[in-house]
Protein backbone atom coordinates (compact mmCIF):
# COMPACT_ATOMS: atom_id res chain seq x y z
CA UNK A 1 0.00 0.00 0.00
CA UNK A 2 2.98 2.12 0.64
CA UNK A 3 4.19 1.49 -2.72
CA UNK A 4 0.56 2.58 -4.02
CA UNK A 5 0.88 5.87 -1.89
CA UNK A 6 4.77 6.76 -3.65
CA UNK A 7 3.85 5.85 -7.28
CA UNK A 8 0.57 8.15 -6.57
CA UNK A 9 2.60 10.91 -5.24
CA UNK A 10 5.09 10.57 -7.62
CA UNK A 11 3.09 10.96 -10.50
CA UNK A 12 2.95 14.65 -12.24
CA UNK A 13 -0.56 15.96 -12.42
CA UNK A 14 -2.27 15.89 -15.83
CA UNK A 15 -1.70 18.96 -18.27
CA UNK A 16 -4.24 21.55 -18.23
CA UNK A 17 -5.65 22.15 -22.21
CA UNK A 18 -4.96 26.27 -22.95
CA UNK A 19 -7.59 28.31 -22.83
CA UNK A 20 -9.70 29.00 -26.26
CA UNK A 21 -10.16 32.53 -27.21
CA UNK A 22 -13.41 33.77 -27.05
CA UNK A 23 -14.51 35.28 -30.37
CA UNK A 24 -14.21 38.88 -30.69
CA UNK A 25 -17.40 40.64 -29.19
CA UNK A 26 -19.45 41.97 -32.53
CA UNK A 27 -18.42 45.74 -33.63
CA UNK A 28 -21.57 48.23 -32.56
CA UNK A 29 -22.43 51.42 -34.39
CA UNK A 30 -22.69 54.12 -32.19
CA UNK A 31 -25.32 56.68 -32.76
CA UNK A 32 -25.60 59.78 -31.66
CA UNK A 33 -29.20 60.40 -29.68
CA UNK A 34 -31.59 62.79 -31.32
CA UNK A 35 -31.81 66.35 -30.39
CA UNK A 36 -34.12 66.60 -28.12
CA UNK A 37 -36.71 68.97 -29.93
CA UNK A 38 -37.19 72.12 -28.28
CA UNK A 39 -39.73 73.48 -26.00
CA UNK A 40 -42.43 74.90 -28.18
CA UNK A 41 -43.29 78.65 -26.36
CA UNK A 42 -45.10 81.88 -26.87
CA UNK A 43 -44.19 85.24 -25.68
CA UNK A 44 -46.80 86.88 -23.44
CA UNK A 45 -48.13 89.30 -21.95
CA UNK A 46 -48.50 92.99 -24.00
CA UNK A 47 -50.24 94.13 -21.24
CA UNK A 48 -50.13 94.76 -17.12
CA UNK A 49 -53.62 92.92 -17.32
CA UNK A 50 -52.45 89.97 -19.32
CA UNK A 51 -49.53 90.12 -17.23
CA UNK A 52 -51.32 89.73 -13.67
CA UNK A 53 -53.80 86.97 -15.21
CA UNK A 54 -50.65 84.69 -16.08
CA UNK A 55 -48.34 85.22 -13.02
CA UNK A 56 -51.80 84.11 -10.99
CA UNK A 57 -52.22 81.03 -13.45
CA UNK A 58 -48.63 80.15 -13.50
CA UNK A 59 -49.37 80.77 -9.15
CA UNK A 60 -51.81 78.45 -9.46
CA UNK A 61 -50.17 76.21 -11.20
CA UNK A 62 -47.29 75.72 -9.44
CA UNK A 63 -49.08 75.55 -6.05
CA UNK A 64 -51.24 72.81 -7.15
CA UNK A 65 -48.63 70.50 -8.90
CA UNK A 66 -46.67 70.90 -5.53
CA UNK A 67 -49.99 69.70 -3.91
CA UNK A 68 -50.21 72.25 -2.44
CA UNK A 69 -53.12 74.32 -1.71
CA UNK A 70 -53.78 77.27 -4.28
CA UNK A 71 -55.78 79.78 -2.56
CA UNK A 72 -54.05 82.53 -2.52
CA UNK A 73 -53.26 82.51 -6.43
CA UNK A 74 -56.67 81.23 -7.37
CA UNK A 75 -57.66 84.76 -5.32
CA UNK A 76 -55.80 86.97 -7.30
CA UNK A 77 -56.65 85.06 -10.64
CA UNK A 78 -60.44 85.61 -9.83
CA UNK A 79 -59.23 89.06 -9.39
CA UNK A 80 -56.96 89.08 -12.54
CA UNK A 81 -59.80 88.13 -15.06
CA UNK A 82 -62.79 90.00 -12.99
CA UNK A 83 -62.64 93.36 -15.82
CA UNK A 84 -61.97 91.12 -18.84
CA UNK A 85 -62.60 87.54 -18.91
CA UNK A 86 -65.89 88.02 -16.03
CA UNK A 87 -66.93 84.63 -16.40
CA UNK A 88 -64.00 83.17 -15.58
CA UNK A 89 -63.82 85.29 -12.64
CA UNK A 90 -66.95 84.01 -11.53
CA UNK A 91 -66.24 80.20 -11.54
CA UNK A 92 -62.82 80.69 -9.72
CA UNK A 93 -64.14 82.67 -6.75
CA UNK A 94 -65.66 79.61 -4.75
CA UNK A 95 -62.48 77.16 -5.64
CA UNK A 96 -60.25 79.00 -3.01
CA UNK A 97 -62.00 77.81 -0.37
CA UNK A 98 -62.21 74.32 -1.47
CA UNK A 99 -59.33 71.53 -1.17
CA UNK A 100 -56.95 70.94 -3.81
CA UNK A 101 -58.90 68.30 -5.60
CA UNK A 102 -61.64 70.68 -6.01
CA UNK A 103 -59.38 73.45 -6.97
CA UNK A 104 -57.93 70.93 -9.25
CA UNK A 105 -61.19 69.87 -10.52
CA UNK A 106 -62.83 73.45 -10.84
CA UNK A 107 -59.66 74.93 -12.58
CA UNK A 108 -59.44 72.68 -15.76
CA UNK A 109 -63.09 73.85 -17.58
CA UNK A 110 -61.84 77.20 -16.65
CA UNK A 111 -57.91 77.02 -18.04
CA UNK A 112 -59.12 76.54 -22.21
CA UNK A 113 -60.57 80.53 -21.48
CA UNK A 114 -57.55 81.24 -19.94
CA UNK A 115 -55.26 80.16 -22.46
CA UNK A 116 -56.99 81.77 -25.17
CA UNK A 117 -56.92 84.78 -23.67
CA UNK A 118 -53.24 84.59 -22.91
CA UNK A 119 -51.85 83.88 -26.41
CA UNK A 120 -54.26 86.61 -28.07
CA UNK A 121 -52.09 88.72 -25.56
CA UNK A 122 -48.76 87.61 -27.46
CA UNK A 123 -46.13 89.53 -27.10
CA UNK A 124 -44.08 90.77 -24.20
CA UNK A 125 -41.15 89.82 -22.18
CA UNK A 126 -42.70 86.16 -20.61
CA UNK A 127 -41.92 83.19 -22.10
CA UNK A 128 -44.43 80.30 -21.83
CA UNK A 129 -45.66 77.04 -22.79
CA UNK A 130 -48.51 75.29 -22.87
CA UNK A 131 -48.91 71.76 -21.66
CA UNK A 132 -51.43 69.42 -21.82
CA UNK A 133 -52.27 66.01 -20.15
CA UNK A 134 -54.21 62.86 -21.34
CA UNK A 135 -55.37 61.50 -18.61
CA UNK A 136 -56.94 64.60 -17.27
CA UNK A 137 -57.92 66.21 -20.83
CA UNK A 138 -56.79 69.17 -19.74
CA UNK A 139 -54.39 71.95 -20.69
CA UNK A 140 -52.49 74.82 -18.86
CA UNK A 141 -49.47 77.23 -19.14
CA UNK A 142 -46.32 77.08 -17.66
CA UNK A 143 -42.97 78.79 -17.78
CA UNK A 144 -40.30 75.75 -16.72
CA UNK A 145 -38.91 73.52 -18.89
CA UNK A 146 -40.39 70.10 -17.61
CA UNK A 147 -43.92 69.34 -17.68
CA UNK A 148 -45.21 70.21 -13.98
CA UNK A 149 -48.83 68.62 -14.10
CA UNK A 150 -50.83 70.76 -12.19
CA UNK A 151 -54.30 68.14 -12.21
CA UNK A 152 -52.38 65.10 -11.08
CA UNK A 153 -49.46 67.14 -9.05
CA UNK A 154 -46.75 64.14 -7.23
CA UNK A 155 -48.94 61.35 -8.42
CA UNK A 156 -48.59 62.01 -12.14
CA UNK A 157 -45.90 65.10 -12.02
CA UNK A 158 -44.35 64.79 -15.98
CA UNK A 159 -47.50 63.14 -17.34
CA UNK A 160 -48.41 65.35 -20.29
CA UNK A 161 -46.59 67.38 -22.81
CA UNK A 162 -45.80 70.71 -24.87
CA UNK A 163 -48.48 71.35 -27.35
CA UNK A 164 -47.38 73.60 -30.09
């Protein structure tokens, strides 16, 4: 057995084969990612009225895609459209005492007025854009460069897009 043991240990271990090259790894084309296309605004507002009704939208706006209550701007927007757009004034008075799904709710038949009445005030030194979203079938205007979803707010913050 002893003998067994010395022939065993004696004995040099079996060659390993070489290792096989792996084929080369297919050439890709790289291509360059299309331009994003831009942001499709409109210059507004040619007058201190137009001017006050869109810094109270873009207020309300950005208060209620922060989810956050939009009172204060829905306040001065009532006020904003009161000499020229009266109806409108009207229908935003009782929103700024309701919650933010109401506000939410009660804004959108009220923005299409809104937005017409902005860009046939075209002109001036504020650059906007106008968004619009699906799910809600709803537009509004806004001066950033990502959609801010004002109807949906954290749930649904960049659902929508720029309309031309």
């Amino acid at each position: 057995m002893i003998l067994v043991l010395l022939f065993a240990c004696g004995e040099s271990p079996a060659p390993t084969p070489a290792p096989v090259a792996a084929p080369p790894a297919p050439k890709v084309e790289e291509h360059a990612a299309p331009a994003a296309a831009p942001r499709p605004t409109f210059a507004c507002c040619d007058t201190p009225e137009a001017s006050a009704v869109l810094e109270s939208y873009v207020g309300v706006n950005t208060a209620l895609a922060a989810d956050k209550s939009a009172a204060e701007p829905l306040a001065a927007l009532a006020a904003a459209t009161q000499k020229e757009l009266p109806e409108v004034s009207q229908a935003l008075g009782p929103l700024a005492s309701m919650d933010i799904a109401g506000q939410r709710q009660g804004l959108n038949p009220q923005a299409a007025a809104i937005i017409t009445y902005l860009r046939a005030h075209k002109g001036g030194a504020a650059t906007v854009s106008e968004a619009f979203c699906p799910m809600a079938n709803a537009s509004w205007v806004q001066t950033g460069e990502t959609v801010a979803n004002p109807y949906y707010g954290s749930e649904m913050l960049t659902c929508g897009y720029f309309k031309e």
